[in-house]
PDB file of N, CA and C in Angstrom:
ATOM      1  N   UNK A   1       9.432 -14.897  -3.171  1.00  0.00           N
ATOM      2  CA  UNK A   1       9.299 -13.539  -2.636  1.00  0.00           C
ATOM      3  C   UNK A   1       8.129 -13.544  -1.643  1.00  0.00           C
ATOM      4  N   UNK A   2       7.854 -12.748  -0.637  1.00  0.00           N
ATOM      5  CA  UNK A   2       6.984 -12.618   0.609  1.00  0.00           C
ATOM      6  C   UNK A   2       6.813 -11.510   0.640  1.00  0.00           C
ATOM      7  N   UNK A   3       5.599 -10.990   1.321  1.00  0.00           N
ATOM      8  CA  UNK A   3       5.316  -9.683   1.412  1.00  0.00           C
ATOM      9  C   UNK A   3       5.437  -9.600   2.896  1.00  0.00           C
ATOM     10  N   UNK A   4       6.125  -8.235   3.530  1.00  0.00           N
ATOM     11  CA  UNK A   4       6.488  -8.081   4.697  1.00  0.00           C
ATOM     12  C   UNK A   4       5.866  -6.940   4.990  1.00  0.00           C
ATOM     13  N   UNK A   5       4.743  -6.513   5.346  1.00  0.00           N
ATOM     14  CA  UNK A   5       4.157  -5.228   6.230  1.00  0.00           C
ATOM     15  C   UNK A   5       5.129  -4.603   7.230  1.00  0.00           C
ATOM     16  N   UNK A   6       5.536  -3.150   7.200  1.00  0.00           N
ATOM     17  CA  UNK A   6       6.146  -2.738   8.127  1.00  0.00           C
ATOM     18  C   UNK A   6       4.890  -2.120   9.715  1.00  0.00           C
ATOM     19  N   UNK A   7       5.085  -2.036  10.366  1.00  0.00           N
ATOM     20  CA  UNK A   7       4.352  -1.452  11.297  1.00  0.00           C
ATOM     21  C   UNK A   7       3.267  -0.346  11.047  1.00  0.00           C
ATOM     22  N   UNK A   8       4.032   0.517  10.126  1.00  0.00           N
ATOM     23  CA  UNK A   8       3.510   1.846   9.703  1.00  0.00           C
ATOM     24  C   UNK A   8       2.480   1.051   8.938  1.00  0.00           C
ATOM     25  N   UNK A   9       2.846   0.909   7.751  1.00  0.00           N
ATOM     26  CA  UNK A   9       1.901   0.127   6.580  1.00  0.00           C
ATOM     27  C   UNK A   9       0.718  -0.164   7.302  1.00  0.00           C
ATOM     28  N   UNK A  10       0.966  -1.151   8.242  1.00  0.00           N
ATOM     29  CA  UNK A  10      -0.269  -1.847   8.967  1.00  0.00           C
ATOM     30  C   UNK A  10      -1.076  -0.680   9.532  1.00  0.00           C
ATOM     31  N   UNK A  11      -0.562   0.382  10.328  1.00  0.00           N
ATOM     32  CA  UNK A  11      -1.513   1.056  10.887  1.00  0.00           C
ATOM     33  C   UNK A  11      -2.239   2.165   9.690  1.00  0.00           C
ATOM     34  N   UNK A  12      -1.511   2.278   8.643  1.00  0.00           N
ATOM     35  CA  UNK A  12      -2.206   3.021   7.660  1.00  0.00           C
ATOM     36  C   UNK A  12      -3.212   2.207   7.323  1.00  0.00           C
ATOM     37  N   UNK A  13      -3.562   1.118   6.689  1.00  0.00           N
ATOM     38  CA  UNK A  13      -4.578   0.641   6.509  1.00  0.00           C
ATOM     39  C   UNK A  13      -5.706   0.026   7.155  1.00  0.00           C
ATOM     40  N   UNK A  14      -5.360  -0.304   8.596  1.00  0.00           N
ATOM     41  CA  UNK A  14      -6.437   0.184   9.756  1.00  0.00           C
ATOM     42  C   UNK A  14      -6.860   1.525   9.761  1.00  0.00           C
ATOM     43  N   UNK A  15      -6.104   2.208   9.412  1.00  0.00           N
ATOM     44  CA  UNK A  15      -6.951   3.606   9.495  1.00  0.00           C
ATOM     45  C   UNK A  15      -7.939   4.285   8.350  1.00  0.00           C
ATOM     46  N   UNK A  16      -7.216   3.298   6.817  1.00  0.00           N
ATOM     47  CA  UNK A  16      -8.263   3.790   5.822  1.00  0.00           C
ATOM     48  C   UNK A  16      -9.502   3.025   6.046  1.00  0.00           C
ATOM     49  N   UNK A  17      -9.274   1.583   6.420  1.00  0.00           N
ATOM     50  CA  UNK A  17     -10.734   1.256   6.710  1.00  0.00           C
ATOM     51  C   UNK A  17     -11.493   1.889   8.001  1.00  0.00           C
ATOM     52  N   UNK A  18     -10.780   1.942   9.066  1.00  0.00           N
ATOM     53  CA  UNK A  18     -11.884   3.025  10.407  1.00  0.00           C
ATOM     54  C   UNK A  18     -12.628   4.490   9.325  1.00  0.00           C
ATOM     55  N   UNK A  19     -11.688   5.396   8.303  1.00  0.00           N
ATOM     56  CA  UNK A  19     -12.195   6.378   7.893  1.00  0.00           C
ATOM     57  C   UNK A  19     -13.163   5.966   7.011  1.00  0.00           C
ATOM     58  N   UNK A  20     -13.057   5.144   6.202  1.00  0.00           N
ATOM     59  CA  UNK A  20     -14.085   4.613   5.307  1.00  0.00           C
ATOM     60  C   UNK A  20     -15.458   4.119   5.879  1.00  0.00           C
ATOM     61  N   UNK A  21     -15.216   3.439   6.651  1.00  0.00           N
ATOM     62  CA  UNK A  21     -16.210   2.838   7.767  1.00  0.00           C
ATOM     63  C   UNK A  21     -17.037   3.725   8.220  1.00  0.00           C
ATOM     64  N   UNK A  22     -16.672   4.806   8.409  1.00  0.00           N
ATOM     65  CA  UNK A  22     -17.675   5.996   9.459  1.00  0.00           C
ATOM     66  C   UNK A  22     -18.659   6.033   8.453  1.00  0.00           C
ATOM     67  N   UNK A  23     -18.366   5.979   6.931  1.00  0.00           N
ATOM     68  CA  UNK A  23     -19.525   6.124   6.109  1.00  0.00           C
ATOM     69  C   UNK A  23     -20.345   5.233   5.681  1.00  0.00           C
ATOM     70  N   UNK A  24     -19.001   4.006   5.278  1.00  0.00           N
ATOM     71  CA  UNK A  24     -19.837   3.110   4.912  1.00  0.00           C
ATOM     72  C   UNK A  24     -19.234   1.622   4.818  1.00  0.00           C
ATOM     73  N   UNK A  25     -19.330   0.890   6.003  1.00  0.00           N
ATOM     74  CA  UNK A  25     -18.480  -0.485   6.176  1.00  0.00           C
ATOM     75  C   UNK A  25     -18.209  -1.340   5.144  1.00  0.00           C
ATOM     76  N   UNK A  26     -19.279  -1.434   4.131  1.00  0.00           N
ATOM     77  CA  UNK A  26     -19.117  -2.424   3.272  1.00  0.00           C
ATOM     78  C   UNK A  26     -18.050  -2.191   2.493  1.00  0.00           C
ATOM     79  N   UNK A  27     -17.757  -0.774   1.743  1.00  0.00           N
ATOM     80  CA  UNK A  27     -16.853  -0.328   0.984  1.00  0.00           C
ATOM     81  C   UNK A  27     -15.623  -0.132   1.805  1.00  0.00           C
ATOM     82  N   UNK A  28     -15.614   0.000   3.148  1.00  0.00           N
ATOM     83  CA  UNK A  28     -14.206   0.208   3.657  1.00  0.00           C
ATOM     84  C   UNK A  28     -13.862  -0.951   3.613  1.00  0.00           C
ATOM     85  N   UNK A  29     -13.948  -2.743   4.150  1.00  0.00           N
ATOM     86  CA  UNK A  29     -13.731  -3.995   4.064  1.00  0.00           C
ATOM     87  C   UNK A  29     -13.165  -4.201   2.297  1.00  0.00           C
ATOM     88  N   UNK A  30     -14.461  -3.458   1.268  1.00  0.00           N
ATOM     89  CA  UNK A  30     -14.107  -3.386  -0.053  1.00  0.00           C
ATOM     90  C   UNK A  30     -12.877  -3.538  -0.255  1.00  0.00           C
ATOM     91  N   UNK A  31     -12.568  -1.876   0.228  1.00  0.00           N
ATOM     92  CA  UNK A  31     -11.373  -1.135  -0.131  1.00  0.00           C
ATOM     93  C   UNK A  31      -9.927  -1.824   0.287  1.00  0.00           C
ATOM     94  N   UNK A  32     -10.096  -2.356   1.100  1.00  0.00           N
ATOM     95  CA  UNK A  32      -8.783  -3.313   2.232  1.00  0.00           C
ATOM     96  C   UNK A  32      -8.549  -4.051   1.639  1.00  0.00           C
ATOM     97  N   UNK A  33     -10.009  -4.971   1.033  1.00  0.00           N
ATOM     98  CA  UNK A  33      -9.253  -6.177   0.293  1.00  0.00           C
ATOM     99  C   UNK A  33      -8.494  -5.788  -1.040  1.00  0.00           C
ATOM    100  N   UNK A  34      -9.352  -4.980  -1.756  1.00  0.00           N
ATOM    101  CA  UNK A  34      -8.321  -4.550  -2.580  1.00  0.00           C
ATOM    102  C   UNK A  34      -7.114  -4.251  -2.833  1.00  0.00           C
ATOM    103  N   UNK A  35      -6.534  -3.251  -1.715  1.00  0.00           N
ATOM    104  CA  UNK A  35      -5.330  -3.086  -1.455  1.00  0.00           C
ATOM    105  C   UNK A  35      -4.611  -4.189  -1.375  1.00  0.00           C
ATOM    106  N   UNK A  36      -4.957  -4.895  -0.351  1.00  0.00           N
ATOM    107  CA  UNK A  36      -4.069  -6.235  -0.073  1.00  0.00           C
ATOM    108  C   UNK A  36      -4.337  -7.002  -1.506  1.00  0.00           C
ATOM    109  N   UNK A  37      -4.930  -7.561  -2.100  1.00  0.00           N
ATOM    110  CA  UNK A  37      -4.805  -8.118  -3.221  1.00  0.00           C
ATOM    111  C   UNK A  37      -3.319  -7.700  -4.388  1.00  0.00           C
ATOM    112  N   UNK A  38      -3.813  -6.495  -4.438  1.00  0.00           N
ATOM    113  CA  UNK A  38      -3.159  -5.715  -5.614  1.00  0.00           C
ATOM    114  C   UNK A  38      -1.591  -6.224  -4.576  1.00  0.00           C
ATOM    115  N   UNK A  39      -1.149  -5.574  -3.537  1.00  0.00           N
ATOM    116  CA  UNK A  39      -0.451  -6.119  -3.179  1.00  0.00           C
ATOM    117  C   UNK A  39       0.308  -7.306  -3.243  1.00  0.00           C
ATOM    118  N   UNK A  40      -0.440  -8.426  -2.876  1.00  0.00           N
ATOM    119  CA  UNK A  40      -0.135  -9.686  -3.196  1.00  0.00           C
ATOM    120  C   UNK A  40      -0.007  -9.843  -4.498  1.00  0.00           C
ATOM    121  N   UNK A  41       0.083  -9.351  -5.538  1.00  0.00           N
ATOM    122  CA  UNK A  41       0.411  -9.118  -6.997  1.00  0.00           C
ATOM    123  C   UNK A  41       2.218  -8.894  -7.328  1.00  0.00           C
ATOM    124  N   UNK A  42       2.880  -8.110  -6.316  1.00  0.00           N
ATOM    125  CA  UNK A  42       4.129  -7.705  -6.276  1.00  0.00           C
ATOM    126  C   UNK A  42       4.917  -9.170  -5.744  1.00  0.00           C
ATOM    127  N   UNK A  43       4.209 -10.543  -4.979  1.00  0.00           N
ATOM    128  CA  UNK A  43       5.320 -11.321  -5.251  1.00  0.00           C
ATOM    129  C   UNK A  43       5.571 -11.971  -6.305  1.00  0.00           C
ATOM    130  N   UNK A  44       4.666 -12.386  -7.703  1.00  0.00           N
ATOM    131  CA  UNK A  44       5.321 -12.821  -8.244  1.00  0.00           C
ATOM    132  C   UNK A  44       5.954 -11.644  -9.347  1.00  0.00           C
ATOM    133  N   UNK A  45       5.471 -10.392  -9.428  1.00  0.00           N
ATOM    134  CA  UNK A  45       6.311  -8.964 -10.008  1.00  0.00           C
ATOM    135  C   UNK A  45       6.583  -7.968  -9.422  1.00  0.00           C
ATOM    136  N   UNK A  46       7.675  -8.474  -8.266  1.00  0.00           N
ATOM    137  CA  UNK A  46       7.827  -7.143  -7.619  1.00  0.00           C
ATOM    138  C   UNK A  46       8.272  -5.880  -8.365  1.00  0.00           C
ATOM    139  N   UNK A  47       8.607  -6.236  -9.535  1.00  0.00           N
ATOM    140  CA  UNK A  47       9.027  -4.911 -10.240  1.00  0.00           C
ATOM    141  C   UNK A  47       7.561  -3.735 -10.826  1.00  0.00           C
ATOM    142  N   UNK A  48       6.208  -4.251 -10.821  1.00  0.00           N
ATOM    143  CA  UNK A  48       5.295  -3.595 -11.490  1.00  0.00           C
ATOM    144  C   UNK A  48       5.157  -1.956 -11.108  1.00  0.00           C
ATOM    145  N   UNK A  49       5.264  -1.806 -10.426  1.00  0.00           N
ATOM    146  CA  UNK A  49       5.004  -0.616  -9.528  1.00  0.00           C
ATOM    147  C   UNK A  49       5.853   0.446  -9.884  1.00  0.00           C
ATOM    148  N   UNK A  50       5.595   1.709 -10.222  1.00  0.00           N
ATOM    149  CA  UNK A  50       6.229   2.239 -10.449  1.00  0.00           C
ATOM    150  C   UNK A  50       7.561   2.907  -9.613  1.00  0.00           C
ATOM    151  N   UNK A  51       8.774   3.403 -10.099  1.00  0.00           N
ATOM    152  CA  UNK A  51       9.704   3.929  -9.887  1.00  0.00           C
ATOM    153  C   UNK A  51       9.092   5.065  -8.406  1.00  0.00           C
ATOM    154  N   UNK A  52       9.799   4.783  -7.399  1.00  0.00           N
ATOM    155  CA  UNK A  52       9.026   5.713  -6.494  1.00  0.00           C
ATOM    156  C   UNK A  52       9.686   6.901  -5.874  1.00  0.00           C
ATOM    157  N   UNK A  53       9.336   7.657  -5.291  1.00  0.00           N
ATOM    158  CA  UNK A  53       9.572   9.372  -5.257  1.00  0.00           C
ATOM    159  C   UNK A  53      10.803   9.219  -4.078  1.00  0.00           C
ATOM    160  N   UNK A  54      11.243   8.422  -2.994  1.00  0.00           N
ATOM    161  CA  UNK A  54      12.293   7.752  -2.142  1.00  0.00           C
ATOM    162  C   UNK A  54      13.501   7.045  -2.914  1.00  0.00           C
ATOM    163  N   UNK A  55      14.178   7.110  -2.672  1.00  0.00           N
ATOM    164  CA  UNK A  55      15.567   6.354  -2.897  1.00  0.00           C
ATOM    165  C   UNK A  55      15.299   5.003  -2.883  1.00  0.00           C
ATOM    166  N   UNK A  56      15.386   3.936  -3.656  1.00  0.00           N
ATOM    167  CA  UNK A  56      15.146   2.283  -3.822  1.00  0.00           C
ATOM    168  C   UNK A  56      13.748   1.988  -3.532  1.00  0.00           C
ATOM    169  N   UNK A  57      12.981   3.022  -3.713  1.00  0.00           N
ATOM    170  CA  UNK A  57      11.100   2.308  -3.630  1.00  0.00           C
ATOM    171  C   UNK A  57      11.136   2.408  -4.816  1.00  0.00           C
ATOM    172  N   UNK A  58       9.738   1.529  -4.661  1.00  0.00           N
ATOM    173  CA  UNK A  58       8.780   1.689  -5.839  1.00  0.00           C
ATOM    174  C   UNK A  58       7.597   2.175  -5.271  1.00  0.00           C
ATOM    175  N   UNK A  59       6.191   2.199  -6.226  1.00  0.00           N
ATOM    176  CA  UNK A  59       5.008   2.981  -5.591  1.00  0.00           C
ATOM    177  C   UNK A  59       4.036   1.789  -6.546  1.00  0.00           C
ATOM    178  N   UNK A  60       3.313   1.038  -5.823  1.00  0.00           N
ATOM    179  CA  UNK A  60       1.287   0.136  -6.477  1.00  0.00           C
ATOM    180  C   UNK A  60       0.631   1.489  -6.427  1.00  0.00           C
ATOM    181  N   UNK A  61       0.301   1.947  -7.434  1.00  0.00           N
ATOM    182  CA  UNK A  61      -0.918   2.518  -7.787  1.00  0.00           C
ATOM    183  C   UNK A  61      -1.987   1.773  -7.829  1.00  0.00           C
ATOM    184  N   UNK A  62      -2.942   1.527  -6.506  1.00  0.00           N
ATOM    185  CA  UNK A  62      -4.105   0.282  -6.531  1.00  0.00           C
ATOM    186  C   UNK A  62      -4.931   0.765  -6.870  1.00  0.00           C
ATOM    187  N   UNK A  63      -5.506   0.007  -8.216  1.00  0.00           N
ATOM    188  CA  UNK A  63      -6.428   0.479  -8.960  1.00  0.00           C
ATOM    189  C   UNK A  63      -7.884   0.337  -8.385  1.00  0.00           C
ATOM    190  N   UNK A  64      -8.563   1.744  -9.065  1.00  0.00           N
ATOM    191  CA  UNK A  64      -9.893   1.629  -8.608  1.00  0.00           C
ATOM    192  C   UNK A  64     -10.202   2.305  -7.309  1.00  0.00           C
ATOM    193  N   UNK A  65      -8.734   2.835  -6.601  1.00  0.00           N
ATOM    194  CA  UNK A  65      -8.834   3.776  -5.209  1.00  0.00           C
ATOM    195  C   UNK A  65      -7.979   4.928  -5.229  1.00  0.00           C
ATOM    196  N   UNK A  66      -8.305   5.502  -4.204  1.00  0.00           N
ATOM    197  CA  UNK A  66      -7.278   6.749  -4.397  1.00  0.00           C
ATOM    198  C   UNK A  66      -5.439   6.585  -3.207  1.00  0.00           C
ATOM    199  N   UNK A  67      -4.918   4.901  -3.713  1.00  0.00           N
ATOM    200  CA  UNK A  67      -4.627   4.633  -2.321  1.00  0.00           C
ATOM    201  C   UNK A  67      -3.392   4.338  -3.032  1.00  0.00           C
ATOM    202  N   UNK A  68      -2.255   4.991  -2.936  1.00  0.00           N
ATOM    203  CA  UNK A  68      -0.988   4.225  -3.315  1.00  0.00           C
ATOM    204  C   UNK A  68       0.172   3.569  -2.173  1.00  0.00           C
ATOM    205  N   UNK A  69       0.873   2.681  -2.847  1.00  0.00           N
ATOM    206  CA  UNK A  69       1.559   1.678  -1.200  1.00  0.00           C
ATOM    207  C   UNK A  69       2.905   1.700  -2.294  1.00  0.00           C
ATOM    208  N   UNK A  70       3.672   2.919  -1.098  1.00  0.00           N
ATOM    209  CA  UNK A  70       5.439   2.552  -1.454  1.00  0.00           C
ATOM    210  C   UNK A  70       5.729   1.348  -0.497  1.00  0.00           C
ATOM    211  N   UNK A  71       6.964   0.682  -1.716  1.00  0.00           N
ATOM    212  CA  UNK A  71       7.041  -0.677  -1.008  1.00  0.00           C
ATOM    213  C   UNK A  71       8.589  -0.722  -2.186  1.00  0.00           C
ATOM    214  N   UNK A  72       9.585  -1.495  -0.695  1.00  0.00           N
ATOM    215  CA  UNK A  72      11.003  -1.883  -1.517  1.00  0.00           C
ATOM    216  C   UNK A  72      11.089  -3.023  -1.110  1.00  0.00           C
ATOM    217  N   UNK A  73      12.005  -3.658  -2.541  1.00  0.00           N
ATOM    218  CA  UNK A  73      12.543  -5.148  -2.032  1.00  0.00           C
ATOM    219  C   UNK A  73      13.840  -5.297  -1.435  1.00  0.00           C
ATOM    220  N   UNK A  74      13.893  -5.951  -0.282  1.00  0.00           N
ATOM    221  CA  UNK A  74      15.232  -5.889   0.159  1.00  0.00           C
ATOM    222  C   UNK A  74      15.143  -7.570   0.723  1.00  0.00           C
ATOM    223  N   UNK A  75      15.958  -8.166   0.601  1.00  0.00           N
ATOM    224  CA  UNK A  75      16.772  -8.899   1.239  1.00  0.00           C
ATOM    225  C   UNK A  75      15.892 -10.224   1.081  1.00  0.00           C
ATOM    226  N   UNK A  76      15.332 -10.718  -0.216  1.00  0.00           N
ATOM    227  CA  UNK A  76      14.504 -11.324  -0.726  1.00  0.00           C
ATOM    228  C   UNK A  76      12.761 -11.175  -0.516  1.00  0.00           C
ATOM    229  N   UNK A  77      12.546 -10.159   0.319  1.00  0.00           N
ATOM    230  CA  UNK A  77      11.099  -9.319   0.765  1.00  0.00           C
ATOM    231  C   UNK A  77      10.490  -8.563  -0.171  1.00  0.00           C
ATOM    232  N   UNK A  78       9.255  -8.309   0.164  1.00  0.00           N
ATOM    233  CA  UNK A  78       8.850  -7.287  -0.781  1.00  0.00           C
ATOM    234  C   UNK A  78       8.279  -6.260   0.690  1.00  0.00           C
ATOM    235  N   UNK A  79       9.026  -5.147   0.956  1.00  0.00           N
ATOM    236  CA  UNK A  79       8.737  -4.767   2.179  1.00  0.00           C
ATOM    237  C   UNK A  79       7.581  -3.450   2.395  1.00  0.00           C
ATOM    238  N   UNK A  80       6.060  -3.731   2.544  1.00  0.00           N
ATOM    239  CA  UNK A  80       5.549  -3.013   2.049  1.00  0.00           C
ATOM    240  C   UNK A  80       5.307  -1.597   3.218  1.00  0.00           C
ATOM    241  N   UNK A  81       5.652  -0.321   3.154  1.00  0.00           N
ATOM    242  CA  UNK A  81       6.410   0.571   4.022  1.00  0.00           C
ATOM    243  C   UNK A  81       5.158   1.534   4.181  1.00  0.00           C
ATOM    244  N   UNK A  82       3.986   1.663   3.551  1.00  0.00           N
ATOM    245  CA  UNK A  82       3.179   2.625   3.620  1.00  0.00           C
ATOM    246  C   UNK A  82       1.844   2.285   2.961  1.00  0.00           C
ATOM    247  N   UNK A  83       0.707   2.866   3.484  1.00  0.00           N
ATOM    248  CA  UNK A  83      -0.886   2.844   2.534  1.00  0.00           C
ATOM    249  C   UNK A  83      -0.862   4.745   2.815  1.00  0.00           C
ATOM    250  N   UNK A  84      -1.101   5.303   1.159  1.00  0.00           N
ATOM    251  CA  UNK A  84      -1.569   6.689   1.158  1.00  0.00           C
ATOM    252  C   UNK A  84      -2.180   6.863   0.678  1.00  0.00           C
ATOM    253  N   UNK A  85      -3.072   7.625   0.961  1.00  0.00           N
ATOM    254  CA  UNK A  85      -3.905   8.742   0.201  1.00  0.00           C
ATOM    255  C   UNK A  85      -2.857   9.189  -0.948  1.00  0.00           C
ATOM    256  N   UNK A  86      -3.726   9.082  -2.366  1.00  0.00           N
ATOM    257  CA  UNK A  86      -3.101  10.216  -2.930  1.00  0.00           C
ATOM    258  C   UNK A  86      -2.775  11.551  -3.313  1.00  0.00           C
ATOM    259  N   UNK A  87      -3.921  12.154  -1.934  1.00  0.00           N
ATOM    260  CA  UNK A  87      -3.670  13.484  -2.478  1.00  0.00           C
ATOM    261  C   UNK A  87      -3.587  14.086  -0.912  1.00  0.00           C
ATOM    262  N   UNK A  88      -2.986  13.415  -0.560  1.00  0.00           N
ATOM    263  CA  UNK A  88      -1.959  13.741   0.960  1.00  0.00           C
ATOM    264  C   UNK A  88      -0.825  14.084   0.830  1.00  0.00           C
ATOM    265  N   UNK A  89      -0.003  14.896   1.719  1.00  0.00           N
ATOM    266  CA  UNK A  89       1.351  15.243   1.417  1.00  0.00           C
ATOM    267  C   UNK A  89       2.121  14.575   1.861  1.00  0.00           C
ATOM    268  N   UNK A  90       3.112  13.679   1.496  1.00  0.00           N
ATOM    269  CA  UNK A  90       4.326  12.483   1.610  1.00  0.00           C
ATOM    270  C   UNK A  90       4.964  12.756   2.859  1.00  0.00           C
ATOM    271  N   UNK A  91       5.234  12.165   3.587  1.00  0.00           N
ATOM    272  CA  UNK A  91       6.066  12.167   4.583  1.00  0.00           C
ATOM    273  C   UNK A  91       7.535  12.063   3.842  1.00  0.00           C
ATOM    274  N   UNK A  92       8.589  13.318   4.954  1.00  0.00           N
ATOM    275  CA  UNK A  92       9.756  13.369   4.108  1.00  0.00           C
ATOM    276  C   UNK A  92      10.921  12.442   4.832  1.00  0.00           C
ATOM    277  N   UNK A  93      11.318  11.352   3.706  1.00  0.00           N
ATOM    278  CA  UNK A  93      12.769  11.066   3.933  1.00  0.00           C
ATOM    279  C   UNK A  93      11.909  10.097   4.644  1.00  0.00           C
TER     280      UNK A  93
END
C-alpha cells in the first residue's frame, strides 16, 4: 500500500503549518510531522481510521492535534484527500 497526497491535501497542510508558524515555527514543523507520521501508519492499516462522514472514506483522527485527514483506498492507494481543522465546517460532497 502507498500513500498518495491529492493536491488539496498538500495545500491544506502547507497552510496549517504557514498558520501555526505566525505563532510559533517550532510547533508548526511539530505539528506536520505528526500528521504525516500518523499518516504513514494507514499503509500497513489502512483500515484504522474511522468510518468517514463521505461515501467510501475513512477519517485519522491525529492524535495530540486538532487535525483530522479523510483519506480512501482505491486502486491499491491509500489516497489521502484532505488536512482539517476539527472544528471547521466540511466541505460538501
Amino acid at each position: 500500500m502507498q500513500i498518495q497526497w491529492t493536491k488539496g491535501a498538500s495545500k491544506n497542510l502547507k497552510q496549517v503549518e504557514e498558520y501555526i508558524a505566525q505563532d510559533n515555527p517550532r510547533a508548526a514543523v511539530e505539528t506536520v510531522l505528526k500528521i504525516i507520521k500518523s499518516v504513514e501508519l494507514l499503509v500497513p492499516q489502512p483500515a484504522i481510521g474511522r468510518v468517514g462522514r463521505m461515501i467510501d472514506t475513512r477519517e485519522l483522527v491525529v492524535s495530540g492535534t486538532p487535525y483530522i485527514v479523510p483519506y480512501r483506498v482505491k486502486e491499491g492507494k491509500v489516497q489521502i484527500l484532505r488536512v482539517l481543522h476539527g472544528a471547521m465546517e466540511w466541505p460538501k460532497g
